[in-house]
N, C-alpha and C. Protein backbone atom coordinates (compact mmCIF):
# COMPACT_ATOMS: atom_id res chain seq x y z
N UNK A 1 72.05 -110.01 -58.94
CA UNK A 1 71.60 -109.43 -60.19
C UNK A 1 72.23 -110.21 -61.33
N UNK A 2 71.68 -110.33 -61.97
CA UNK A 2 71.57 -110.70 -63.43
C UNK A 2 72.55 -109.71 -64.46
N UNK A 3 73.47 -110.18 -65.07
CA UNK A 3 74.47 -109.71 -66.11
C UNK A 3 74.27 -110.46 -67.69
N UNK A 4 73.81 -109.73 -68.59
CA UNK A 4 73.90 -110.43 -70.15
C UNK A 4 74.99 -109.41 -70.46
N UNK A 5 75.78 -110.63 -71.00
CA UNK A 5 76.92 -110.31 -71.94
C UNK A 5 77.46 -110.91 -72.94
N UNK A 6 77.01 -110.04 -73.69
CA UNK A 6 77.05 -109.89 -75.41
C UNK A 6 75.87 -110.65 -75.97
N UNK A 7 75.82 -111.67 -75.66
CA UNK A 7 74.73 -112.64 -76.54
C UNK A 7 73.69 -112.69 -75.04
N UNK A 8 72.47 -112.60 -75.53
CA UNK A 8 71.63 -112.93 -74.71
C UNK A 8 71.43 -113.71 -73.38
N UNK A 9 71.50 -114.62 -74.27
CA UNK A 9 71.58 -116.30 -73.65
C UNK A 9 72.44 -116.64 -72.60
N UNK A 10 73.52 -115.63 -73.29
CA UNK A 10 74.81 -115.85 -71.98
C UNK A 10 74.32 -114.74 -70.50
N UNK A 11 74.50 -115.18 -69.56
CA UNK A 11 74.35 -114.50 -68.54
C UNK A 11 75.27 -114.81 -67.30
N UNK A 12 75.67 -113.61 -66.44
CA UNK A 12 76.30 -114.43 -65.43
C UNK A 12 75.73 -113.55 -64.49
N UNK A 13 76.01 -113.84 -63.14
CA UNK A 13 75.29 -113.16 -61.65
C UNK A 13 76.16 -112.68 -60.76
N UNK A 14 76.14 -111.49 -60.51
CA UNK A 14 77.07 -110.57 -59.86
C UNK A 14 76.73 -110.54 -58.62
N UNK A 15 77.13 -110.73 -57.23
CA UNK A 15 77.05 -110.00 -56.06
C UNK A 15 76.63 -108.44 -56.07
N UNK A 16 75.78 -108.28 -55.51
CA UNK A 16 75.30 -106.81 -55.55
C UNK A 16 76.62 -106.01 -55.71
N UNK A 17 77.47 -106.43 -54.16
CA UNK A 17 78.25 -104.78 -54.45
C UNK A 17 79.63 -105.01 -55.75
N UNK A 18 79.75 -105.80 -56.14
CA UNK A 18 80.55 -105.85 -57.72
C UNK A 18 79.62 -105.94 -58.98
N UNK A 19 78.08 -105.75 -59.02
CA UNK A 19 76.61 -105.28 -59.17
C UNK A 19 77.03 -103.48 -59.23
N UNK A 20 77.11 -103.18 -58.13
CA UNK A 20 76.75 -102.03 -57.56
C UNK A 20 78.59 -100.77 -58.06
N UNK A 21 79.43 -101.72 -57.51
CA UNK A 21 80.83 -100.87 -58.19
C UNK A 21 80.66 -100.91 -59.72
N UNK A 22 80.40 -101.88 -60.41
CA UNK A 22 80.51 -102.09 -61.85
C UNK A 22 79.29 -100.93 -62.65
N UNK A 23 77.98 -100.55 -61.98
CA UNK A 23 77.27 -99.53 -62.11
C UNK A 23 77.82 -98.28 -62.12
N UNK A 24 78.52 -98.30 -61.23
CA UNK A 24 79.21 -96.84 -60.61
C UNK A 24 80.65 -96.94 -61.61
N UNK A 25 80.95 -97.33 -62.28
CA UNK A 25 82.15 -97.40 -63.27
C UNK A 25 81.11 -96.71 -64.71
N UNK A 26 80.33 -97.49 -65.19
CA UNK A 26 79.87 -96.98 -66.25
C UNK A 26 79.11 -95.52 -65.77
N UNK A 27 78.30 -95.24 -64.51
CA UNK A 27 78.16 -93.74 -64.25
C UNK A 27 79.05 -92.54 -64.61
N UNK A 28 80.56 -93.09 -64.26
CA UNK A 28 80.73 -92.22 -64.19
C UNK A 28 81.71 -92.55 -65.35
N UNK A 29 81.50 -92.85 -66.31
CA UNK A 29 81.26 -92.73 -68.09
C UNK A 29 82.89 -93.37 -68.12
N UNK A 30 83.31 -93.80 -67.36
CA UNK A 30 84.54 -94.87 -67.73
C UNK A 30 84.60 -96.13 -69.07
N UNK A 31 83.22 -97.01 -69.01
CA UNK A 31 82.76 -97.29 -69.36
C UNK A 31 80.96 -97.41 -70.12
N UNK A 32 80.53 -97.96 -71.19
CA UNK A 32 79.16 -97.52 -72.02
C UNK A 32 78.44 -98.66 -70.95
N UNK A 33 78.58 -99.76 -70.57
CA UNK A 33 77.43 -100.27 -70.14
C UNK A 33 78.50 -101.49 -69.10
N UNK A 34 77.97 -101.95 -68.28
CA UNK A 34 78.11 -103.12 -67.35
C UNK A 34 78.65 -104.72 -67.52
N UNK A 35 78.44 -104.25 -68.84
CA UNK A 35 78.87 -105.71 -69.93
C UNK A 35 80.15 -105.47 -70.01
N UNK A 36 80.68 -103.94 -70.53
CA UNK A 36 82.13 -103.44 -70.55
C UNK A 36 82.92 -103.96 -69.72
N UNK A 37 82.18 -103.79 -68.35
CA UNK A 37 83.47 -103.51 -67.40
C UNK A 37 83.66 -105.01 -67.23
N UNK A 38 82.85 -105.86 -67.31
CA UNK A 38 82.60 -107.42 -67.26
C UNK A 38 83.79 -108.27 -68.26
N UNK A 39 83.40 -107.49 -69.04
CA UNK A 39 84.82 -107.56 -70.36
C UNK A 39 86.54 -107.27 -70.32
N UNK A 40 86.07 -105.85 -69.66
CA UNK A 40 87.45 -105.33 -69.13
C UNK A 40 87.77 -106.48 -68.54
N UNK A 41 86.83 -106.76 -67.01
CA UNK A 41 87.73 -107.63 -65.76
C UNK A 41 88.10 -108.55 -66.15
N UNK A 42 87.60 -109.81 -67.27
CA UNK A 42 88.33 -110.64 -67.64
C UNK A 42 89.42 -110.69 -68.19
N UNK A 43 89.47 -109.43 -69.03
CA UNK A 43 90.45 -109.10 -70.03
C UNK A 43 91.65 -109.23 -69.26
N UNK A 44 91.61 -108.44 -68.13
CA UNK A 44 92.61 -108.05 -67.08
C UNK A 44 93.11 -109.28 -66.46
N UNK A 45 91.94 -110.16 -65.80
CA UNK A 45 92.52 -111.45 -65.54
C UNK A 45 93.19 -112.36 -65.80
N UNK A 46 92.45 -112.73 -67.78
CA UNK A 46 93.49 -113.11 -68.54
C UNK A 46 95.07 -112.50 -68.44
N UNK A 47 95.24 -111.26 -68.68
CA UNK A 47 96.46 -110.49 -68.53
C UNK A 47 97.17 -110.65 -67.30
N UNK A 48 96.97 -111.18 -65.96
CA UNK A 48 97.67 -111.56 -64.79
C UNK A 48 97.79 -112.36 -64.66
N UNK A 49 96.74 -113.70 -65.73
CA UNK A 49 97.35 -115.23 -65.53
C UNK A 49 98.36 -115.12 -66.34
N UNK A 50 98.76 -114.52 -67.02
CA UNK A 50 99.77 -114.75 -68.30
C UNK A 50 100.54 -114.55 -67.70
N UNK A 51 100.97 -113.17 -67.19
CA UNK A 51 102.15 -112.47 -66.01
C UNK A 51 102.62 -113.12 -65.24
N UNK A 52 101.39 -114.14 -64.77
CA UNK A 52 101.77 -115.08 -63.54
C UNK A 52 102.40 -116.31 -63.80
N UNK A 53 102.17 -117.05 -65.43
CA UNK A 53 102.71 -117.87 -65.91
C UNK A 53 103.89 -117.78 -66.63
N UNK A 54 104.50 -116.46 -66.68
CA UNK A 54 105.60 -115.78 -67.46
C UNK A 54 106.54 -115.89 -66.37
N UNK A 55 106.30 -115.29 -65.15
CA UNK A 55 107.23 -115.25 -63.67
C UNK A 55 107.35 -116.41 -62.98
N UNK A 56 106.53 -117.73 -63.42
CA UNK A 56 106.91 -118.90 -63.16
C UNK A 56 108.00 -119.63 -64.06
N UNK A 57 107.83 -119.29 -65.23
CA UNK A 57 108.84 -119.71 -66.21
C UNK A 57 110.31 -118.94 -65.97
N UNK A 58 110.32 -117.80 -65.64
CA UNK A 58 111.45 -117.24 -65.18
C UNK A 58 111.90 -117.28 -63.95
N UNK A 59 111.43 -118.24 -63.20
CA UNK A 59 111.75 -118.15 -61.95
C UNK A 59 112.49 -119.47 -61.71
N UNK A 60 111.85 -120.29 -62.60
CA UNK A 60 112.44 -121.77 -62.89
C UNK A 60 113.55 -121.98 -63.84
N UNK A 61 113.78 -120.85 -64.66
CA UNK A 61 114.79 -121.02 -65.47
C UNK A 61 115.46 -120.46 -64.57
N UNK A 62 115.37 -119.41 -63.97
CA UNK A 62 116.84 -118.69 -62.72
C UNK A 62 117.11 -119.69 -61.71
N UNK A 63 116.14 -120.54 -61.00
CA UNK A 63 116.50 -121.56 -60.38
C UNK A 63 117.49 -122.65 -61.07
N UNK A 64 116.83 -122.89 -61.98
CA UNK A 64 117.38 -123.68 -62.70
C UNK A 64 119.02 -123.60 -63.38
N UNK A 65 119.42 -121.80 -63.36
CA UNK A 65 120.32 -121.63 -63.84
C UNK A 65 121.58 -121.62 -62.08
N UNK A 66 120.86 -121.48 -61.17
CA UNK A 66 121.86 -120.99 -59.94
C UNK A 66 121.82 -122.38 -59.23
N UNK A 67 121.52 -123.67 -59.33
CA UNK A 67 121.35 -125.06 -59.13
C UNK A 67 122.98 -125.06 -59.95
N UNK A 68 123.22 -124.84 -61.33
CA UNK A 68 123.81 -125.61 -62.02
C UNK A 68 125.07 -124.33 -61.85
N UNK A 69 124.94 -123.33 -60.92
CA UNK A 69 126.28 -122.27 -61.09
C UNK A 69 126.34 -121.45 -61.35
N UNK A 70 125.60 -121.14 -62.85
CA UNK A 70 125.49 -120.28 -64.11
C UNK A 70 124.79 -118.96 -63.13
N UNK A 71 125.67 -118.66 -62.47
CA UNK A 71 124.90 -116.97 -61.84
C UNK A 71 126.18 -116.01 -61.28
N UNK A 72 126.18 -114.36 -61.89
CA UNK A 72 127.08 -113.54 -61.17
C UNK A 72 126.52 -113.22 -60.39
N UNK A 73 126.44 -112.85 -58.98
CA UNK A 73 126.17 -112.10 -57.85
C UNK A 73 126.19 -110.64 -58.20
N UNK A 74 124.92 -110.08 -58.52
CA UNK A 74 125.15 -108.32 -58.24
C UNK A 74 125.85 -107.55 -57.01
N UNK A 75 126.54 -106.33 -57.85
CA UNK A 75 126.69 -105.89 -56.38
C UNK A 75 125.26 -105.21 -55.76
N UNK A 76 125.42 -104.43 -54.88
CA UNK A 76 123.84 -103.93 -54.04
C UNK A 76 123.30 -102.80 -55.15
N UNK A 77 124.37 -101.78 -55.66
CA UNK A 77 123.82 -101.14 -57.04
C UNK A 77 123.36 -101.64 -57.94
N UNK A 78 124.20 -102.59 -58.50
CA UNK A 78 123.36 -103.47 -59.52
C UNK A 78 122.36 -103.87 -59.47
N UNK A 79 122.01 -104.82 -58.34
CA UNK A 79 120.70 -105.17 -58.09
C UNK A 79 119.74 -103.83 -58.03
N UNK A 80 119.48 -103.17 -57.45
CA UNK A 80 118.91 -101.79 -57.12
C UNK A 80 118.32 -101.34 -58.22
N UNK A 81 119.35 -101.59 -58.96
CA UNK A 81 119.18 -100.51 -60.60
C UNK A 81 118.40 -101.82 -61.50
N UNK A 82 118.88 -102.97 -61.62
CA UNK A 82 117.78 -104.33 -61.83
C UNK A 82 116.57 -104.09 -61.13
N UNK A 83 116.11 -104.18 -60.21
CA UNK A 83 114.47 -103.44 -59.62
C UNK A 83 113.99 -102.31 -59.96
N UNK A 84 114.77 -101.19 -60.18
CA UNK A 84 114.24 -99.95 -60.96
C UNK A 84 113.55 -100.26 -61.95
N UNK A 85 114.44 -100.98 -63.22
CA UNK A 85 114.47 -100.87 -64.74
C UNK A 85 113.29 -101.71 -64.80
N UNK A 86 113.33 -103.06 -63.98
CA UNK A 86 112.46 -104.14 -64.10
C UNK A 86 110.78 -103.17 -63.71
N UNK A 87 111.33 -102.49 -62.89
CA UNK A 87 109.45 -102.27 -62.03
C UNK A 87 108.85 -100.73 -63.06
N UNK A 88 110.06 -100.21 -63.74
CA UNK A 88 109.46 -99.67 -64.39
C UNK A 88 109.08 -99.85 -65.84
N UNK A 89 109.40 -101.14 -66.82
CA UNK A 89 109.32 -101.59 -67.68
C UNK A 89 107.55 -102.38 -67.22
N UNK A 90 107.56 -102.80 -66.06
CA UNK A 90 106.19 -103.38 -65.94
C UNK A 90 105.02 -102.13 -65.89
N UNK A 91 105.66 -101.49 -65.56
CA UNK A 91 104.34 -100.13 -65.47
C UNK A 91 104.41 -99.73 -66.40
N UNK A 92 105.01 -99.26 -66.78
CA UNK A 92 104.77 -98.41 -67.97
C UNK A 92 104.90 -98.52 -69.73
């Protein structure tokens, strides 16, 4: 199936059943039309490449910092309570 979004001209082609879920999103009034959710998903994508390019940069600077020394060892609380704070700052 056939997807126009926003401008006419533009179109892209969905697999029926992401066709068929993306229907069933605006049914059930989440979204106004099929174009939305088309919008949303990129939106979202954009938003996980970023995340994903943010946790590469921090992953290379922590490498980068425990190569050269520059690291205290948590104890097992510390760390613990570092995964809490961290996993709930991402959710919410």
């Amino acid at each position: 199936m056939i997807l126009s979004v926003a401008n006419p001209a533009k179109t892209i082609e969905l697999p029926e059943d992401l066709q068929a879920f993306a229907e069933e999103r605006v049914r059930a009034g989440e979204f106004a039309s099929v174009s939305e959710v088309a919008v949303e998903a990129i939106r979202l994508l954009k938003q996980r490449d970023a995340r994903r390019a943010e946790v590469r940069d921090e992953l290379a600077q922590l490498f980068g910092e425990m190569e050269r020394g520059n690291f205290i060892e948590p104890s097992d609380d510390e760390f613990a309570q570092a995964v809490r704070d961290r996993a709930l700052k991402h959710l919410g």
